[in-house]
C-alpha atoms as a PDB file:
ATOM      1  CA  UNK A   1     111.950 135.867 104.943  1.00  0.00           C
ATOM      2  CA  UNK A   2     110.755 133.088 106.979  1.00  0.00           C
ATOM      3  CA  UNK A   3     110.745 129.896 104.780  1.00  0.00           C
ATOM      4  CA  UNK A   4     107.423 127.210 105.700  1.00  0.00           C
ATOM      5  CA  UNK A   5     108.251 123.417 106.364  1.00  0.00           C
ATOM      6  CA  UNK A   6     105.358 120.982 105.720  1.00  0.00           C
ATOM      7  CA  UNK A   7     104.910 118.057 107.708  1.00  0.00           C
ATOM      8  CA  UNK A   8     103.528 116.870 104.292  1.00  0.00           C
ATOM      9  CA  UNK A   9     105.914 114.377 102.049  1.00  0.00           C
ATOM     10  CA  UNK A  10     105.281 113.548  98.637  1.00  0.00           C
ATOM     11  CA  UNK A  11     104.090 109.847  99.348  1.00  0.00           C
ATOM     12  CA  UNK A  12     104.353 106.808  97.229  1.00  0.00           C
ATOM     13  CA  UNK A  13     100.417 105.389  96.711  1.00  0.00           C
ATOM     14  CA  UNK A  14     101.473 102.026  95.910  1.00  0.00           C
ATOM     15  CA  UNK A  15      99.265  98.597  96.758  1.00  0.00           C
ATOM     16  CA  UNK A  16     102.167  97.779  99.555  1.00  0.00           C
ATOM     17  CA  UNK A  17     102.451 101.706 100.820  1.00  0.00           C
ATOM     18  CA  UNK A  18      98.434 101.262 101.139  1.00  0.00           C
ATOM     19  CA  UNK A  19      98.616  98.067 102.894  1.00  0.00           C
ATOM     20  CA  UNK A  20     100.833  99.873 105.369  1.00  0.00           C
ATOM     21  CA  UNK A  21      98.744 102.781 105.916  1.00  0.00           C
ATOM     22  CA  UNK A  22      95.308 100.289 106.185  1.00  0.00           C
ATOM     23  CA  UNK A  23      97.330  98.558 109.181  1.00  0.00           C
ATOM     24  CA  UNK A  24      98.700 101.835 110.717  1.00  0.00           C
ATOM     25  CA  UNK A  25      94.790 103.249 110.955  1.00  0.00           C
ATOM     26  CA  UNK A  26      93.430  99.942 112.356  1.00  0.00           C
ATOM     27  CA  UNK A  27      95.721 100.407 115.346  1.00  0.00           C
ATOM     28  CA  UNK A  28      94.671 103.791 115.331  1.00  0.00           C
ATOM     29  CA  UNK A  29      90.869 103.257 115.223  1.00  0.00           C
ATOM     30  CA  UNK A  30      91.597 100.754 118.300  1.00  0.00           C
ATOM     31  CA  UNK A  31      93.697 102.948 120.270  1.00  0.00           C
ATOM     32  CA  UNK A  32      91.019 105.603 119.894  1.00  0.00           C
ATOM     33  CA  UNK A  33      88.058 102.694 120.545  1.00  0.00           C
ATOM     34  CA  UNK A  34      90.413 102.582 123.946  1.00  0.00           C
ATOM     35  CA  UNK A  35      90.894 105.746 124.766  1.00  0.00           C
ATOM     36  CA  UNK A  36      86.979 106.770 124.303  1.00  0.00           C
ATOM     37  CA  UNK A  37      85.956 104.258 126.679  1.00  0.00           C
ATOM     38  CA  UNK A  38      88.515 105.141 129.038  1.00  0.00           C
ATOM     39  CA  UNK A  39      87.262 108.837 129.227  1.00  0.00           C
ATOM     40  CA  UNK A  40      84.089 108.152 129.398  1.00  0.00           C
ATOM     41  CA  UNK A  41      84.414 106.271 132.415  1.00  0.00           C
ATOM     42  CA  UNK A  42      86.194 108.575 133.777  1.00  0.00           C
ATOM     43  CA  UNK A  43      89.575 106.751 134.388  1.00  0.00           C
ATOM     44  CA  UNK A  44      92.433 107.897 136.022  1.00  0.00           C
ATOM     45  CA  UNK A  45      95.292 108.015 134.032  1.00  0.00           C
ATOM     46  CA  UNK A  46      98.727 106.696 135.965  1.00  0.00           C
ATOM     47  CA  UNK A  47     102.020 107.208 134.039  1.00  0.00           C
ATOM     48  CA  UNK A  48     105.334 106.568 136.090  1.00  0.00           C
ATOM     49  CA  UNK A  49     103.324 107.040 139.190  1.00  0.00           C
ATOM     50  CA  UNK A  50     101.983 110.561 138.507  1.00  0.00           C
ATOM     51  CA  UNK A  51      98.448 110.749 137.936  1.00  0.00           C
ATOM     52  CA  UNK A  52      96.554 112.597 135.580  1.00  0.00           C
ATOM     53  CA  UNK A  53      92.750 113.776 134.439  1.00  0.00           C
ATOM     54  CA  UNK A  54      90.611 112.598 132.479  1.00  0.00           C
ATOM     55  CA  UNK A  55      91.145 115.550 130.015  1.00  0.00           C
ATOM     56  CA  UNK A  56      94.562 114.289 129.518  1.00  0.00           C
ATOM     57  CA  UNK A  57      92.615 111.577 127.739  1.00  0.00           C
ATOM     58  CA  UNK A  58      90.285 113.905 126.055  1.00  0.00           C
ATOM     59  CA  UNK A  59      93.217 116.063 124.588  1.00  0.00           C
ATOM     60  CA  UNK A  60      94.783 112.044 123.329  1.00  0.00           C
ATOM     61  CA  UNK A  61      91.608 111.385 121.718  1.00  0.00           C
ATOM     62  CA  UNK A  62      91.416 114.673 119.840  1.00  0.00           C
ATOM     63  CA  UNK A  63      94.894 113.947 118.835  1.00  0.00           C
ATOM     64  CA  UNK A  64      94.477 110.476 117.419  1.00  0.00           C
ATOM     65  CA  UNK A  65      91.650 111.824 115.825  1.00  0.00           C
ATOM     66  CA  UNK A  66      93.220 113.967 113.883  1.00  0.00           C
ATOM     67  CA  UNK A  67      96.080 111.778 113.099  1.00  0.00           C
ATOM     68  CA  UNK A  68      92.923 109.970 111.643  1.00  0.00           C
ATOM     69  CA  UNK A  69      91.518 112.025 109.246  1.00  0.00           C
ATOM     70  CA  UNK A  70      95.313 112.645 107.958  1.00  0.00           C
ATOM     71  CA  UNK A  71      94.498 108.953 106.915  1.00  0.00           C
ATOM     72  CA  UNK A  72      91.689 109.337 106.313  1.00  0.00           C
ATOM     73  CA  UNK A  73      93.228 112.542 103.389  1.00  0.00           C
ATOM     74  CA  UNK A  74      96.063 110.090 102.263  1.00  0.00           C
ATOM     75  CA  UNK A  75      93.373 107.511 101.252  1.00  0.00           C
ATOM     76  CA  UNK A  76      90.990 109.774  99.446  1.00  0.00           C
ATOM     77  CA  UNK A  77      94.569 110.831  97.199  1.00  0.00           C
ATOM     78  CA  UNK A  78      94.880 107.282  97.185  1.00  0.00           C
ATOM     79  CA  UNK A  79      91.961 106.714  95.154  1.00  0.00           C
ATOM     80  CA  UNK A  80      92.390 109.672  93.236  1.00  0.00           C
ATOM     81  CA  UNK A  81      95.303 108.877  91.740  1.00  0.00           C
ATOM     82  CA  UNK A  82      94.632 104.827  91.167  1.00  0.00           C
ATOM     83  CA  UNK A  83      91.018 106.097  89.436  1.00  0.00           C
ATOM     84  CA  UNK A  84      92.712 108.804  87.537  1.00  0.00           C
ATOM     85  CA  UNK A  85      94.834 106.012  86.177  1.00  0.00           C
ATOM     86  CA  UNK A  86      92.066 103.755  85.219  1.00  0.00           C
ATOM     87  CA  UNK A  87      90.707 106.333  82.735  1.00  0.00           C
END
């Protein structure tokens, strides 16, 4: 039987654990802002010397955007559990 490992860690949702998170996605949201405006001009990407297409960038941008709305899922259990404790 072939046991499943989540990438998934019980998280602490704590005012300084948000704070963290807030300033992770900011440089996130840039890095993506970056890498948008790269592709769509088209830009060569140069890495050691080796160049690369523009769907390199494409398949970075569809990356960080999902690293985004795994944010984007911590921050809605964020509020979740801080509302469920108001009540």
């Amino acid at each position: 039987m072939k046991v499943m490992k989540y990438k998934y860690t019980i998280s602490n949702y704590t005012e300084n654990e948000f704070n963290k998170k807030d300033q992770e996605c900011e440089q996130l949201i840039d890095k993506l802002k970056d890498l948008v405006e790269d592709a769509e001009n088209q830009s060569i990407v140069i890495i050691d010397g080796v160049k690369y297409p523009t769907s390199m960038l494409w398949h970075d941008i569809a990356t960080t955007a999902l690293e985004l709305a795994n944010y984007a899922d911590w921050f809605d259990r964020y509020d979740q559990k801080n509302n469920s404790r108001k009540d």
